[in-house]
Protein backbone atom coordinates (compact mmCIF):
# COMPACT_ATOMS: atom_id res chain seq x y z
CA UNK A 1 -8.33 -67.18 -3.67
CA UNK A 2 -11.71 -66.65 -1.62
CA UNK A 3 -14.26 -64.73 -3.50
CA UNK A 4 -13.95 -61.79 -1.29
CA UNK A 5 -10.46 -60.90 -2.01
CA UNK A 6 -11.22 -61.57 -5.72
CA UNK A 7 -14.05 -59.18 -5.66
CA UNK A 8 -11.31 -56.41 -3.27
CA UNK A 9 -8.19 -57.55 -6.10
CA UNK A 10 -10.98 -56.59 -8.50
CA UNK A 11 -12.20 -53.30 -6.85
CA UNK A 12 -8.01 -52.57 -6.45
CA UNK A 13 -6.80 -53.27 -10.14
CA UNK A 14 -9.63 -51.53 -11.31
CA UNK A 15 -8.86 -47.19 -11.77
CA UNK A 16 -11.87 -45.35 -12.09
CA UNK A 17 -9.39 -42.20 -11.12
CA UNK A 18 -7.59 -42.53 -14.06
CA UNK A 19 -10.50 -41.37 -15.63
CA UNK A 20 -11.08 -38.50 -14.39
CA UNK A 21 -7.90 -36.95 -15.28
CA UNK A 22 -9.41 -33.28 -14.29
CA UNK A 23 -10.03 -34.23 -10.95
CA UNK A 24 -6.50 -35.30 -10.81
CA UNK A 25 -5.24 -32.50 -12.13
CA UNK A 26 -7.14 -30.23 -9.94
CA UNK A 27 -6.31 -32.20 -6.69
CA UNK A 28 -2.69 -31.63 -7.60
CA UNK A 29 -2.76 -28.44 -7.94
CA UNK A 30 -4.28 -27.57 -4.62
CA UNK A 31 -1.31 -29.62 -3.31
CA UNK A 32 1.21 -28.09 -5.41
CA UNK A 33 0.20 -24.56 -4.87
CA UNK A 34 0.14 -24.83 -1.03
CA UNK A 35 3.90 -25.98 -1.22
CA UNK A 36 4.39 -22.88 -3.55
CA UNK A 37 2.49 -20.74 -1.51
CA UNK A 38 4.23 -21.22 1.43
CA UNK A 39 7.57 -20.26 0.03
CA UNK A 40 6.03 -16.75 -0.06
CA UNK A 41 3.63 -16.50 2.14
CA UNK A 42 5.38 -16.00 5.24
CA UNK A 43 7.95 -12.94 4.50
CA UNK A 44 5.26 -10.36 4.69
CA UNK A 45 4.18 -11.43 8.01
CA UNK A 46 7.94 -11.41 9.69
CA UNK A 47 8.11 -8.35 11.37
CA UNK A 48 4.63 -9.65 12.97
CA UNK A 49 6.43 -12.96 13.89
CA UNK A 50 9.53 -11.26 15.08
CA UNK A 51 7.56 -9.03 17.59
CA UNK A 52 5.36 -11.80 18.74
CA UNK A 53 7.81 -14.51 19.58
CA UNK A 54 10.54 -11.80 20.74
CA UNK A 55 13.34 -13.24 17.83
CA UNK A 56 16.64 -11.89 17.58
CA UNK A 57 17.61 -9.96 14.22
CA UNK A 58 19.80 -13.19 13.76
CA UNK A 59 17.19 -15.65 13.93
CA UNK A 60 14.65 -14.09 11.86
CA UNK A 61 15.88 -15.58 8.30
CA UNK A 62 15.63 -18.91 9.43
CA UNK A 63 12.10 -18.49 9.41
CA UNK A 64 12.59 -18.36 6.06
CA UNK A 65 15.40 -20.97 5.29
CA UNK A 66 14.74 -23.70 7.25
CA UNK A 67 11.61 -24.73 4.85
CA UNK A 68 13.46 -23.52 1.69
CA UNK A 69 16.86 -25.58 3.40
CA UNK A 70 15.04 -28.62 3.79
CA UNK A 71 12.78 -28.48 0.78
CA UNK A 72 16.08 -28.25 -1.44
CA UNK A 73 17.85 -31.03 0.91
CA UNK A 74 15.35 -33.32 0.14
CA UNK A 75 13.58 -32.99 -2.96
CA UNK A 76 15.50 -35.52 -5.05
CA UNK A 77 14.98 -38.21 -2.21
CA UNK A 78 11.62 -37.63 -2.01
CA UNK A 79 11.47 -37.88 -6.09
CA UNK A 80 13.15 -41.67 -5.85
CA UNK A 81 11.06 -42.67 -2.49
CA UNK A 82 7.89 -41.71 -4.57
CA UNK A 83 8.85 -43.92 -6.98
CA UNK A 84 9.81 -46.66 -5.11
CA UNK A 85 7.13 -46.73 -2.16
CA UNK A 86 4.22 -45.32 -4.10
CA UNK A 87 3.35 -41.81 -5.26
CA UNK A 88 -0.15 -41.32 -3.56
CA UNK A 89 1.40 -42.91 -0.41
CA UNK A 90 4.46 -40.59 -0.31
CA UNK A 91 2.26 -37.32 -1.31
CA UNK A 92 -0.30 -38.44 2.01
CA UNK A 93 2.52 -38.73 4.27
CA UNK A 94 4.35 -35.52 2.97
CA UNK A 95 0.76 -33.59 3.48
CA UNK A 96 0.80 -35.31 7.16
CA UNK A 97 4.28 -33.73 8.18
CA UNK A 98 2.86 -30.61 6.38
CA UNK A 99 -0.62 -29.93 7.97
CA UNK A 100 0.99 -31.36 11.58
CA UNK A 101 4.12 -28.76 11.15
CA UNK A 102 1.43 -25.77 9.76
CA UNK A 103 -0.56 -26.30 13.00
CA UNK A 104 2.70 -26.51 15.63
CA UNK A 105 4.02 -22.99 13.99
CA UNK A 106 0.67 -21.54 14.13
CA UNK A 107 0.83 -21.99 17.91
CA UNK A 108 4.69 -21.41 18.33
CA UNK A 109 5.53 -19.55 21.43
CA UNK A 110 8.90 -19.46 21.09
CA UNK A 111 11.80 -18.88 18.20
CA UNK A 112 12.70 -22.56 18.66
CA UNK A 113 9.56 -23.98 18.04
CA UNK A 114 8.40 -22.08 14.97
CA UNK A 115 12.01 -22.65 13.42
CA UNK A 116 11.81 -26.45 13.95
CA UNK A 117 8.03 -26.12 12.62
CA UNK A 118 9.36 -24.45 9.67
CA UNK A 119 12.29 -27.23 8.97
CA UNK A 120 9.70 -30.04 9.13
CA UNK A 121 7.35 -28.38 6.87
CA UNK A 122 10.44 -27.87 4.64
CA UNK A 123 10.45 -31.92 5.21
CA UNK A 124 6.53 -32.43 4.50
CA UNK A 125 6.68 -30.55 1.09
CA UNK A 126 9.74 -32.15 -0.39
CA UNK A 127 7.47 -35.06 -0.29
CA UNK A 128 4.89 -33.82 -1.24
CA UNK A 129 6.10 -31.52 -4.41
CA UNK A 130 7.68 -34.59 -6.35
CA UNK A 131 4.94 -37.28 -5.95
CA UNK A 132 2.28 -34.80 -7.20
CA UNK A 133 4.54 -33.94 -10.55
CA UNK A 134 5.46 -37.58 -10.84
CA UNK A 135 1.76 -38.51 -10.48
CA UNK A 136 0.64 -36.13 -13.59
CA UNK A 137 3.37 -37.14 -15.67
CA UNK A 138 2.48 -40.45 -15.31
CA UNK A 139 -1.74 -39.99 -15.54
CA UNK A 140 -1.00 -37.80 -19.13
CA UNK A 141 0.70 -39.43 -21.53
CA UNK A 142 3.60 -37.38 -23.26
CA UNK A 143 1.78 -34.97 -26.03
CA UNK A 144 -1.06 -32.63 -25.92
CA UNK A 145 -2.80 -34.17 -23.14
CA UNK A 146 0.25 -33.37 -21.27
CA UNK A 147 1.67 -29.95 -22.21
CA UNK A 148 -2.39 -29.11 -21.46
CA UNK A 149 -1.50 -30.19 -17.95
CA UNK A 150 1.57 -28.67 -17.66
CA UNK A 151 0.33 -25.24 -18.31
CA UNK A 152 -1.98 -25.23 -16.01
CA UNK A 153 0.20 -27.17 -13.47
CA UNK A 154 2.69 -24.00 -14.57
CA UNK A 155 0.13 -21.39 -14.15
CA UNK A 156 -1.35 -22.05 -10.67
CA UNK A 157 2.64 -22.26 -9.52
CA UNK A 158 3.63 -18.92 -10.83
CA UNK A 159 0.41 -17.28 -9.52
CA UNK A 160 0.60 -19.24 -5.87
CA UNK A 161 3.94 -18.05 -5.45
CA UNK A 162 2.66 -14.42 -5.85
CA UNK A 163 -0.13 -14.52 -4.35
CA UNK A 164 1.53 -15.51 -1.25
CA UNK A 165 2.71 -12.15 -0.78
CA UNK A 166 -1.00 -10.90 -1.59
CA UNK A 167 -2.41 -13.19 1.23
CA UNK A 168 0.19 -13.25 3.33
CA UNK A 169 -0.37 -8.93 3.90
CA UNK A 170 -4.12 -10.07 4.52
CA UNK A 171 -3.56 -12.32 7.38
CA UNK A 172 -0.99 -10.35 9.23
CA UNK A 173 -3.00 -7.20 8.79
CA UNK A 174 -6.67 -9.39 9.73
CA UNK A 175 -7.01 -12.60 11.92
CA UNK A 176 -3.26 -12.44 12.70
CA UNK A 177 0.11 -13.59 10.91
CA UNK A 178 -0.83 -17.50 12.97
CA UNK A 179 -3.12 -18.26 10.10
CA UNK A 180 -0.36 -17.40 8.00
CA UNK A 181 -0.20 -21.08 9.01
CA UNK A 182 -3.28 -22.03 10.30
CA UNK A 183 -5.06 -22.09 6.73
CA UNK A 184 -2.50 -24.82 5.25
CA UNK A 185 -4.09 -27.34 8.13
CA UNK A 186 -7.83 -27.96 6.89
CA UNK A 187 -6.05 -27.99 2.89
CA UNK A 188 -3.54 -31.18 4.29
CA UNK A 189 -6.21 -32.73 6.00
CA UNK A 190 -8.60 -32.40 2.71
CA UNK A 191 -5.54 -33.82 0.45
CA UNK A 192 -4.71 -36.44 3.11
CA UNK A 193 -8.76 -37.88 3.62
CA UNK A 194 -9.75 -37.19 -0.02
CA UNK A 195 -6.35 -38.69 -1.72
CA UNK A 196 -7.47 -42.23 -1.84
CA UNK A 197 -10.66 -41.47 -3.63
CA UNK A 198 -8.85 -39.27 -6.36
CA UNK A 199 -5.11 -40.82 -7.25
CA UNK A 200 -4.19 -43.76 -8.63
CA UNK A 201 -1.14 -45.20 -6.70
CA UNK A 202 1.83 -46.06 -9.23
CA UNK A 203 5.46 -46.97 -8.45
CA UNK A 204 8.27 -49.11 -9.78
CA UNK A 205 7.90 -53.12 -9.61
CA UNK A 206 8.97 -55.09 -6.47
CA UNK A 207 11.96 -56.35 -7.34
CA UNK A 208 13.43 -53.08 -8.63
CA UNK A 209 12.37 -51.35 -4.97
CA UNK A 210 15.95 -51.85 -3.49
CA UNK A 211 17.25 -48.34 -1.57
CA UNK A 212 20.72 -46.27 -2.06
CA UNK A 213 21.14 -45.43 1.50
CA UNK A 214 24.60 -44.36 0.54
CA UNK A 215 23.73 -42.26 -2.40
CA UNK A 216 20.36 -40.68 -0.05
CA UNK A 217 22.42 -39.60 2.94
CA UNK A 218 25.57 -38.09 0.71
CA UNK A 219 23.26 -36.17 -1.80
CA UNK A 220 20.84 -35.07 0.76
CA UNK A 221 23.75 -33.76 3.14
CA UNK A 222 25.34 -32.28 0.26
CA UNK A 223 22.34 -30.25 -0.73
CA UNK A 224 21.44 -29.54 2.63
CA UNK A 225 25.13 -27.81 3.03
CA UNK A 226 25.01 -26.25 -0.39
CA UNK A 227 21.11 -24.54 -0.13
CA UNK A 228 22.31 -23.52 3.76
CA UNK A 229 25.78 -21.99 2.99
CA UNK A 230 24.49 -20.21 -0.05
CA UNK A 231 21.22 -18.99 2.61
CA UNK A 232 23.88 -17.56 4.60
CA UNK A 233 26.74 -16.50 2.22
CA UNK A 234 25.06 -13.21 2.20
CA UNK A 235 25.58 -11.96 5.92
CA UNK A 236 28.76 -14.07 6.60
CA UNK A 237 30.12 -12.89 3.62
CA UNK A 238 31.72 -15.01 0.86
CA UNK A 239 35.45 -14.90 1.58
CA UNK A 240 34.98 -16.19 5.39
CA UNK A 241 36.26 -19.69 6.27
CA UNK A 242 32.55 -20.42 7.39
CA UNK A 243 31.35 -19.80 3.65
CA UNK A 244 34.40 -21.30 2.13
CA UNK A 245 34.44 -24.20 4.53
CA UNK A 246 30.54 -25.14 3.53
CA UNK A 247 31.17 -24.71 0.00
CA UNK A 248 34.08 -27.10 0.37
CA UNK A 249 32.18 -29.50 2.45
CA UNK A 250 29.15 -29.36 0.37
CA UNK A 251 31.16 -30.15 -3.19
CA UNK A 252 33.39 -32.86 -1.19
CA UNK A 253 29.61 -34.62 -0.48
CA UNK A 254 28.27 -34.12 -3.88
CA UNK A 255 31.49 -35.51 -5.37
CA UNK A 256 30.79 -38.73 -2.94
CA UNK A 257 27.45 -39.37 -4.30
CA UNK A 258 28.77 -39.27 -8.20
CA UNK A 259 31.15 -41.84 -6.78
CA UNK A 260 28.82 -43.93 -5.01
CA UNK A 261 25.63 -43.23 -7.22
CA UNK A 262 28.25 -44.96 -10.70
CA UNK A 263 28.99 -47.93 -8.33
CA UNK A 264 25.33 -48.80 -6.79
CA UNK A 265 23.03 -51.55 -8.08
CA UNK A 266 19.96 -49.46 -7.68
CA UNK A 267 21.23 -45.66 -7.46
CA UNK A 268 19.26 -43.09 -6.26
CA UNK A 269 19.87 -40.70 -8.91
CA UNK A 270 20.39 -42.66 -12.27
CA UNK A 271 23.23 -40.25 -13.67
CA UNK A 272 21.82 -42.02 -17.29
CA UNK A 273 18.83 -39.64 -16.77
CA UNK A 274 21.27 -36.93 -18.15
CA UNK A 275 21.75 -38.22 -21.22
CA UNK A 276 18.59 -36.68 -21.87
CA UNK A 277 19.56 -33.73 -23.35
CA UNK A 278 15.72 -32.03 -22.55
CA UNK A 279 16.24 -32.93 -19.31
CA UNK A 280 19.31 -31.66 -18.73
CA UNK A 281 19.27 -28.19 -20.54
CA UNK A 282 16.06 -27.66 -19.01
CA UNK A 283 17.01 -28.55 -15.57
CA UNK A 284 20.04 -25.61 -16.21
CA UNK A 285 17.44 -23.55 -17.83
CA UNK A 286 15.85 -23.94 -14.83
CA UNK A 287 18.40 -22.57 -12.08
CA UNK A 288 18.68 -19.51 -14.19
CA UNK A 289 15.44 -18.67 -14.57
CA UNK A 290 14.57 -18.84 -10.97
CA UNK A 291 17.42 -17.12 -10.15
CA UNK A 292 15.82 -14.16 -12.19
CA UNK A 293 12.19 -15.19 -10.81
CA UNK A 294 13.20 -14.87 -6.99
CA UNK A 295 15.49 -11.60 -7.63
CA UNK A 296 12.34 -10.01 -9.00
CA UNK A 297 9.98 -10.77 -5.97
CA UNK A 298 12.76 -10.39 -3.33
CA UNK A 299 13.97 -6.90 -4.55
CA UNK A 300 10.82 -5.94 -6.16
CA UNK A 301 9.57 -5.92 -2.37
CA UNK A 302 12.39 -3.98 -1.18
CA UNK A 303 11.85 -1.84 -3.56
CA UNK A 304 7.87 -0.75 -3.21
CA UNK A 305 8.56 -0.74 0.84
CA UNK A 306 11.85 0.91 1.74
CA UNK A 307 12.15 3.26 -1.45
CA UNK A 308 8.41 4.26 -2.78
CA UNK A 309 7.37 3.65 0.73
CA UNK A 310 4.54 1.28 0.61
CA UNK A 311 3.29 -0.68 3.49
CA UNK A 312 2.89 -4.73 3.91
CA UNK A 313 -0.69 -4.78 2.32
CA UNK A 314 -0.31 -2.10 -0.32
CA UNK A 315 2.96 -4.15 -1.59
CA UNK A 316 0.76 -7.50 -1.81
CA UNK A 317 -1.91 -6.13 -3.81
CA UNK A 318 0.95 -4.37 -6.39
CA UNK A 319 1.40 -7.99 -6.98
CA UNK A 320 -1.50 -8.96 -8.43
CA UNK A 321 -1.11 -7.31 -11.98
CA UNK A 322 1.39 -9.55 -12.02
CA UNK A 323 -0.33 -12.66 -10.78
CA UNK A 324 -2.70 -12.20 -13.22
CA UNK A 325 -0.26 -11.78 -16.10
CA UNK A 326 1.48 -15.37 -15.48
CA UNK A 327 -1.26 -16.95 -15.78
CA UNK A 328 -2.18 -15.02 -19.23
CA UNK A 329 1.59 -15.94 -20.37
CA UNK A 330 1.09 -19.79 -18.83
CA UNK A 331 -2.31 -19.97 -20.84
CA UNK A 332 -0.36 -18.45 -24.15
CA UNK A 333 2.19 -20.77 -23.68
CA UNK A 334 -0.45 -23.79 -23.24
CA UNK A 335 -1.97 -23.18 -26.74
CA UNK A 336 1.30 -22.16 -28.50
CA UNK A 337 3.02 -25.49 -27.78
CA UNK A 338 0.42 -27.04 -28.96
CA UNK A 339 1.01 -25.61 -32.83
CA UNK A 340 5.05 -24.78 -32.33
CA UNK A 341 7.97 -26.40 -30.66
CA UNK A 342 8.25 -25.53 -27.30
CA UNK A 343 11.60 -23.77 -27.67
CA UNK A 344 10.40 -20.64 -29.44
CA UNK A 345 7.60 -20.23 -26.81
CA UNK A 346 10.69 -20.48 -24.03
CA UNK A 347 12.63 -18.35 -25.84
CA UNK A 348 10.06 -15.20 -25.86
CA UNK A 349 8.88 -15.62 -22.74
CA UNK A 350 12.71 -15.56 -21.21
CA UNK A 351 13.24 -12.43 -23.86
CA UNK A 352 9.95 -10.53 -22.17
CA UNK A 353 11.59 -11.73 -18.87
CA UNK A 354 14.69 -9.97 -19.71
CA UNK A 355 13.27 -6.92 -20.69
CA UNK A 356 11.02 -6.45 -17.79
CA UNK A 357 13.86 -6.96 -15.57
CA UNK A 358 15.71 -4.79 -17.37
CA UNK A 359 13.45 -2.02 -16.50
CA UNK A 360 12.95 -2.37 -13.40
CA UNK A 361 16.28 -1.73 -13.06
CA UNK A 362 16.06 1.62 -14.39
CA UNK A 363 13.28 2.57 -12.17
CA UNK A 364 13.32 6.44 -10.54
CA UNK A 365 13.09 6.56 -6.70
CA UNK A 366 9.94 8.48 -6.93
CA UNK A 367 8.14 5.85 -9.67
CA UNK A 368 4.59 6.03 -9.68
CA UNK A 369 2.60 2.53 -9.69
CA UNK A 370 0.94 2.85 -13.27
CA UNK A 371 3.54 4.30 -15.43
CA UNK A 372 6.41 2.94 -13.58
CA UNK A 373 6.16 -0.61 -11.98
CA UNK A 374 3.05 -1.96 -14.15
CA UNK A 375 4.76 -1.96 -17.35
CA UNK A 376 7.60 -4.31 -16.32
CA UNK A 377 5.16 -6.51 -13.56
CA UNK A 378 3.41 -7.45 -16.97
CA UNK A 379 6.41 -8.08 -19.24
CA UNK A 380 8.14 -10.21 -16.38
CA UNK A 381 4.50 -11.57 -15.64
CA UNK A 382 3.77 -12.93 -18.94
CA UNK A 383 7.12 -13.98 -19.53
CA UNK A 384 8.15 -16.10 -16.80
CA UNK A 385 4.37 -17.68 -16.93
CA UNK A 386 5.34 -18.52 -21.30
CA UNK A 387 8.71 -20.21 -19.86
CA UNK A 388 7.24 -22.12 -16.66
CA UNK A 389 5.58 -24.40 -19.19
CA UNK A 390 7.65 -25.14 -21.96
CA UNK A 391 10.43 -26.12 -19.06
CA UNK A 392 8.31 -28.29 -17.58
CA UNK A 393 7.49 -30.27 -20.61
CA UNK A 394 11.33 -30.59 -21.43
CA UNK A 395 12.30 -31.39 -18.15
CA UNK A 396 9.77 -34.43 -18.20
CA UNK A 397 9.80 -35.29 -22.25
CA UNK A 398 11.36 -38.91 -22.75
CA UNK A 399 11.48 -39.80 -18.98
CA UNK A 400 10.13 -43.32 -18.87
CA UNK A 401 7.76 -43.85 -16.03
CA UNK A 402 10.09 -45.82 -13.32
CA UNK A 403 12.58 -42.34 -13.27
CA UNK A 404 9.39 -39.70 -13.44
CA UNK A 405 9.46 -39.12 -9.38
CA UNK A 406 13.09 -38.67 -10.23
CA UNK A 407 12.59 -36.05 -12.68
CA UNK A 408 10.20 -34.49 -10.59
CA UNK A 409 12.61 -34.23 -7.57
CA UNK A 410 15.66 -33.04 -10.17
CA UNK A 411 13.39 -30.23 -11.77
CA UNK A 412 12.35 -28.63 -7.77
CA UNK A 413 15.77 -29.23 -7.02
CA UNK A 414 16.40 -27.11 -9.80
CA UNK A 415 13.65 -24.35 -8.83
CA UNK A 416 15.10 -24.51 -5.06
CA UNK A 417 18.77 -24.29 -6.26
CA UNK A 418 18.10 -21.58 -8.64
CA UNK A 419 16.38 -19.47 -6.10
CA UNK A 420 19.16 -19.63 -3.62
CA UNK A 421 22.13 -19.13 -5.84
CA UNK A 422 19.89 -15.99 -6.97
CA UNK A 423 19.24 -14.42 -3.72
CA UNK A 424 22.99 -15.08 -2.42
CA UNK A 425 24.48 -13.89 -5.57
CA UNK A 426 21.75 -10.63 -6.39
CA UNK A 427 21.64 -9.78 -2.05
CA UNK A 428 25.78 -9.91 -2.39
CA UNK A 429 25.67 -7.28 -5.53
CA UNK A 430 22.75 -4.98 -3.87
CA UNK A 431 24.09 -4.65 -0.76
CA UNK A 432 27.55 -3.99 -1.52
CA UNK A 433 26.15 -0.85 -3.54
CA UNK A 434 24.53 0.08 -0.97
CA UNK A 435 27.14 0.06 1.43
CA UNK A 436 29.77 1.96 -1.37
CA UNK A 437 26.56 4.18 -3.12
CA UNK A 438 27.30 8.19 -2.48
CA UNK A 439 23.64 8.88 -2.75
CA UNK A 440 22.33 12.11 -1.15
CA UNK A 441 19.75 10.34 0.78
CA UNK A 442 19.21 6.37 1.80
CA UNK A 443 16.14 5.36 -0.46
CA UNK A 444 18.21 6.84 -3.39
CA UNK A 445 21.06 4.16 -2.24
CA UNK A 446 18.56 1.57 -2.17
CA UNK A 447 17.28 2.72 -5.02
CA UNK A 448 20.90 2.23 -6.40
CA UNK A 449 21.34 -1.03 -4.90
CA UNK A 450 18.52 -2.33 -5.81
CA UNK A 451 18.87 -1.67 -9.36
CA UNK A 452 22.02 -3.28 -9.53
CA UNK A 453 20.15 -6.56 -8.56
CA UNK A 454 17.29 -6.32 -11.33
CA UNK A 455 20.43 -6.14 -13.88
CA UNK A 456 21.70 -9.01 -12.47
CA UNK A 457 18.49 -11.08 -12.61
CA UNK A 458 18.05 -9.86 -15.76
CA UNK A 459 22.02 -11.34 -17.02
CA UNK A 460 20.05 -14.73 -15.42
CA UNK A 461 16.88 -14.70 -17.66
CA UNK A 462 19.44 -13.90 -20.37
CA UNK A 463 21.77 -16.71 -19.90
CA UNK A 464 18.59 -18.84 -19.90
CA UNK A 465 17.85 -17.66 -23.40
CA UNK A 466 20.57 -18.22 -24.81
CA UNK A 467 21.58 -21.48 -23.64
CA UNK A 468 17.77 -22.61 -24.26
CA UNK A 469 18.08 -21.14 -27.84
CA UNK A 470 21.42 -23.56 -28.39
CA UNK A 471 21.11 -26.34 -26.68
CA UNK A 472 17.21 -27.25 -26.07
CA UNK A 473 16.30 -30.22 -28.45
CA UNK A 474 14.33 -28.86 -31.27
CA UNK A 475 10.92 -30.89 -30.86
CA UNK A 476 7.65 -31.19 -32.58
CA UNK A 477 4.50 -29.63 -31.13
């Protein structure tokens, strides 16, 4: 060996990164948040969109599920191709497709465009959002240092995914609903230049880097066809062959990758990882909750605009009590699991969860701000930011490095699944009361509808509880 690629093996083994572990952390966050971010950011500014490009009624949701479609499809492969071709690599090339697919929507001229913008960008953050979970799980060690982490990591998600709304009503009201898009390009470029300088790159040995291209295209079809037919369950309706047939076709492609995944040398999904029993409850925990998380911001919307009459910007900045309370639940939760098992701090934040959905669903069509919507904002606030963190600590406690992009990709999964079984089952419930409701007036229909769909979310955050309360291991601070 020359003494120049001794002195670069030397530079390359060394970490000075892994050092810094709150530069890490903070890198990933940016990244993290922008994925969240974007989940939200764009419904506010739809109208905007619609009028600009000239979209159809039709089209307009797939604004909105082609990135949520495609970031569900592909989360899990994303979690195994971090770990097999290298976390920092996976998260620059996920924030490449990002940035490049920000920029081509931002300039979309037609429905087509911005759709397939929006699908890619799905693509881009499905990469992106497992390497950067796998890449803290592995830099903290399992403990303090970690659950530390993992309530900020919690926080910053929760409040991104709310603020969204808040910015996105900023945008389309100033500069124009393109930088709805436009901002996410100078953030990917940052995370894409500065990535080598601030991650360590980790993934599994060479000779355990063979690929289940079997296992990647049934599961990723299968989710694809799940996420979509869910998406659309809610305008087709649920008893039409379309829904019935995608259903079919999506549990006939799951059921092939069980088969192929118990048969393959080097699966893509190790079904082992469920014998976890963290893992797994969490991971169910999981759906629930975010079914009761997206009910809340999707009908809590619906509600401020087309019943108490509030417009795009008004509605954003109602959010922000709310914001702010996640990240003062997130923060509890933080230091709590730090003295107590993490299943009592779950277990109150789902129970303020449940309450504040709860009343919301007993709101009067005429509510004001202060005495009506506050009061639950903060209960559901505080409580969903006291159970982001505990669930993310179970859903990565006794995952062994070579699996954590795994477990990163199963827990999103999770969060992407929950939110659309949530929205097709909740949407399903409100609108049918709308459609039956023998209300004197149309916002007191809503109003009716709309209520049904809080209770609903709050039986989810219920659920939750309870099977958290039975079946979540009972660990040690």
């Amino acid at each position: 060996m020359t003494l120049a690629a001794a002195a670069q093996r030397s530079r390359s083994s060394r970490a000075p990164v892994t050092q810094r572990p709150g530069l890490i952390l903070a890198f990933l966050c940016v990244v993290q948040s922008m994925v969240y971010l974007d989940v939200t950011i764009v419904n506010v500014a739809l109208p905007s969109i619609q009028h600009s490009l000239d979209m159809a009624d039709g089209d307009l949701q797939f604004v909105v599920t082609a990135y949520g479609t495609v970031l569900g499809g592909f989360l899990l492969l994303g979690g195994r191709l971090a770990d097999t071709l290298g976390r920092r690599r996976l998260l620059r090339t996920g924030m490449v497709l990002f940035g490049a697919a920000s920029l081509a929507a931002g300039i979309a001229q037609d429905p087509g465009v911005m759709i397939s913008a929006r699908a890619v960008q799905g693509l881009g953050a499905a990469l992106t959002a497992p390497a950067a979970l796998s890449t803290l799980t592995t830099t903290f060690s399992e403990g303090a240092a970690r659950n530390k982490a993992l309530g900020i990591w919690g926080a910053l998600a929760g409040v991104a995914s709310v603020l969204g709304v808040l910015l996105g009503g900023l945008l389309t009201q100033g500069p124009g609903w393109r930088w709805v898009f436009f901002i996410n390009v100078p953030i990917a470029l940052f995370a894409v230049l500065a990535a080598p300088y601030v991650l360590p790159e980790s993934r599994l040995p060479e000779a355990k880097r063979r690929f289940d291209a079997a296992g990647a295209v049934s599961l990723t079809a299968g989710l694809l066809l799940l996420i979509y037919t869910l998406d659309e369950a809610v305008t087709a309706g649920w008893t039409t062959a379309r829904t019935i047939g995608g259903l079919a076709g999506a549990a006939v492609l799951l059921a092939a990758f069980a088969a192929v995944e118990l048969r393959a040398e080097a699966p893509l999904l190790p079904l082992r990882i469920f014998r976890l029993p963290a893992l797994r409850t969490a991971n169910i925990a999981t759906v629930l909750m975010l079914g009761a998380m997206v009910t809340l911001f999707f009908f809590a919307s619906l509600f401020m605009q087309q019943v108490l009459g509030y417009d795009a910007l008004h509605t954003g900045f109602a959010y922000v009590p709310l914001a702010l309370a996640v990240v003062v639940g997130a923060g509890l939760a933080s230091g709590l699991v730090a003295k107590v098992p993490p299943t009592p701090v779950l277990v109150v934040g789902l129970a303020l969860a449940t309450a504040g959905l709860l009343l919301l669903a007993r709101l009067p069509v005429s509510a004001a701000y202060a005495g009506g919507l506050l009061p639950p904002f903060l209960l559901v606030g505080v409580g969903l930011g006291m159970s982001f963190v505990p669930l993310q600590i179970a859903a990565a406690t006794g995952v062994p490095d070579d699996l954590a992009g795994t477990a990163a990709g199963l827990i999103n999964t999770s969060q992407e699944a929950g939110g659309a079984v949530g929205v097709a089952v909740t949407s399903t419930v409100a609108f049918t009361h709308i459609a039956h409701a023998h209300a004197a007036t149309l916002p007191a229909a809503r109003a009716a509808g709309f209520h049904a769909a809080f209770t609903v979310g709050a039986c989810f955050a219920l659920a939750a509880l309870l099977l958290s309360a039975a079946l979540l291991p009972r660990t040690r601070p």
